[in-house]
Protein backbone atom coordinates (compact mmCIF):
# COMPACT_ATOMS: atom_id res chain seq x y z
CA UNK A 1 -135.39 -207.75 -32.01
CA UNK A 2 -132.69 -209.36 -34.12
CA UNK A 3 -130.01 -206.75 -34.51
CA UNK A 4 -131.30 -204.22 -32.31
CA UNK A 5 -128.37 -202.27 -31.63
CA UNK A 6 -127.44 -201.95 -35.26
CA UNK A 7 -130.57 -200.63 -36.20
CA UNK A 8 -130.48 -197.80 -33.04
CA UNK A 9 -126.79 -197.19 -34.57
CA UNK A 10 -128.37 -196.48 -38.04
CA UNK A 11 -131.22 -194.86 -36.73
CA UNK A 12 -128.95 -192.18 -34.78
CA UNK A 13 -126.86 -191.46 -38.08
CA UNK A 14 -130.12 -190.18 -39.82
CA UNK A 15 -129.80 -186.22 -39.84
CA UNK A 16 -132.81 -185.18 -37.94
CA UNK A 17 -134.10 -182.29 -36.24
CA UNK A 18 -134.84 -184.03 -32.92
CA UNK A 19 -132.47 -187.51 -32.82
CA UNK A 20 -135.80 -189.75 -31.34
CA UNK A 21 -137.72 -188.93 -34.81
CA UNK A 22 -137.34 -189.60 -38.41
CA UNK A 23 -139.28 -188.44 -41.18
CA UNK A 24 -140.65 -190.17 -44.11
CA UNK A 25 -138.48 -187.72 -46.51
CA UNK A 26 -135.50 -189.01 -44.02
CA UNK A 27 -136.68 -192.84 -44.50
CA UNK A 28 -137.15 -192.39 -48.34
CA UNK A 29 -133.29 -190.31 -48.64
CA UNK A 30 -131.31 -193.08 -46.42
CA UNK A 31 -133.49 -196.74 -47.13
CA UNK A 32 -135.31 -196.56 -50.59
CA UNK A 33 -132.41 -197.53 -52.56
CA UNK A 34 -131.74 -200.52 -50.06
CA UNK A 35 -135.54 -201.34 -49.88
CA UNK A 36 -135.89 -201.01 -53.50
CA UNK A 37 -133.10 -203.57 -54.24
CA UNK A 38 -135.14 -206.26 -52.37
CA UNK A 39 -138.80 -205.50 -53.67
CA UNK A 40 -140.17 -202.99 -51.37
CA UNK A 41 -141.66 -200.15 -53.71
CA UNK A 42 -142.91 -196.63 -52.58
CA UNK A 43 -146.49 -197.39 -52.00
CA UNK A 44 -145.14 -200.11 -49.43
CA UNK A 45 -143.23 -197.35 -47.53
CA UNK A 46 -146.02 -194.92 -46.88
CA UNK A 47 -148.23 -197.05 -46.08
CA UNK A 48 -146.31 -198.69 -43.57
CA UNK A 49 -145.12 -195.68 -42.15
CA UNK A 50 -148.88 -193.81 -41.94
CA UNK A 51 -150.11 -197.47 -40.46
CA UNK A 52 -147.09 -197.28 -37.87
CA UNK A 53 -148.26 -194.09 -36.05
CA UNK A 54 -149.58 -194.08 -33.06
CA UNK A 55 -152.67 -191.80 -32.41
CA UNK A 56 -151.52 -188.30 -31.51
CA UNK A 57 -152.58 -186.10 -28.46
CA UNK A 58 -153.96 -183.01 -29.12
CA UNK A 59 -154.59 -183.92 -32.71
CA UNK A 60 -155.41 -180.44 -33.59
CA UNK A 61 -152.81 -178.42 -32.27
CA UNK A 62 -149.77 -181.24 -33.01
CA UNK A 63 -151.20 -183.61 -35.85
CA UNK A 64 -149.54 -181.75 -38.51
CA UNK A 65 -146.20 -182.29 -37.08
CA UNK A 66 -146.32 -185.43 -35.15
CA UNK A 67 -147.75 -187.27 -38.40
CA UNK A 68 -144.35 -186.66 -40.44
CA UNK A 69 -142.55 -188.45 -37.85
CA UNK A 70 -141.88 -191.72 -36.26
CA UNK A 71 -140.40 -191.86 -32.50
CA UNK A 72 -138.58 -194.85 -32.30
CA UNK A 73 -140.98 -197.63 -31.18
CA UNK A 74 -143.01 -196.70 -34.21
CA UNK A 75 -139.75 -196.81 -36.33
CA UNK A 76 -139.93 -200.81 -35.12
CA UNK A 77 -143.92 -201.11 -35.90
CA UNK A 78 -142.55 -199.96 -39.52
CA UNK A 79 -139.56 -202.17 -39.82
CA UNK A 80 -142.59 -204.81 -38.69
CA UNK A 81 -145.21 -204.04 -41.24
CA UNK A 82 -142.68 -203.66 -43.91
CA UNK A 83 -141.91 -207.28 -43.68
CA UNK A 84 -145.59 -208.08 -43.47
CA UNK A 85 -145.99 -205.96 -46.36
CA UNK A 86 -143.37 -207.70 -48.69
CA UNK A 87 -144.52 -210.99 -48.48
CA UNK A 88 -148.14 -210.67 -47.80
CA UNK A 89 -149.35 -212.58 -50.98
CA UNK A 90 -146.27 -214.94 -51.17
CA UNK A 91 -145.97 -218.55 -49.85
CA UNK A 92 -143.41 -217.25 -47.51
CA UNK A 93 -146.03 -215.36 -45.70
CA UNK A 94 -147.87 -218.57 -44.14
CA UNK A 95 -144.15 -219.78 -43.77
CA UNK A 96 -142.42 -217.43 -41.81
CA UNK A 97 -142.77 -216.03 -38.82
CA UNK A 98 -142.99 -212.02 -38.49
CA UNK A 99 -138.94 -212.47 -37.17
CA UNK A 100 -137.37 -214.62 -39.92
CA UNK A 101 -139.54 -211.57 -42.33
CA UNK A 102 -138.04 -208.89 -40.15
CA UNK A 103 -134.49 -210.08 -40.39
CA UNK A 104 -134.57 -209.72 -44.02
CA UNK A 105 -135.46 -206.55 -44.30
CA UNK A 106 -132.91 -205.71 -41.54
CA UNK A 107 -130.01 -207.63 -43.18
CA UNK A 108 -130.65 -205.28 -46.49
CA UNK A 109 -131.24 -202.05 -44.12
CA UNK A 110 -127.92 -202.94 -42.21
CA UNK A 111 -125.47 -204.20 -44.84
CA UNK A 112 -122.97 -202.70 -44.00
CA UNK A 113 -123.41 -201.83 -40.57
């Protein structure tokens, strides 16, 4: 993934209980200004954070806590759908590949990393 090492860097900075999660609250505090400036609204967010989960083991006895968070791989899936998200009804979406989406949204998350 295009920039992969700056993203883990920015990842790692996010103040977090447990450093291999992040929490929507945490994604909303440290990237909604910086997704906001390039067209990425709330509604965008959770829904490509809730379609970014994997399916949860023991549903009942850890689904209440493992469903605030993202583990890192998941953390990519969102990146991912994000992009998809943004330009899903724009002529860049037939355009573009899911990489050349990605990499904007990482340029605006990584400014000035």
């Amino acid at each position: 993934i295009i920039g992969s090492s700056k993203l883990l860097r920015k990842y790692n900075r996010v103040e977090t209980i447990d450093r291999t999660k992040i929490s929507l609250d945490q994604i909303r505090y440290v990237l909604q200004a910086r997704l906001h400036a390039i067209g990425i609204y709330e509604l965008q967010i959770v829904q490509a954070f809730y379609l970014s989960k994997i399916t949860v083991k023991r549903e009942v006895d850890q689904g209440n806590y493992e469903y605030t968070y993202l583990h890192m791989p998941e953390f990519l899936e969102f990146l991912c759908r994000l992009a998809q998200l943004k330009y899903r009804d724009t002529y860049y979406h037939e355009q573009w590949n899911l990489r050349r989406k990605a990499k904007v949204i990482l340029d605006h998350i990584l400014g000035e990393f």
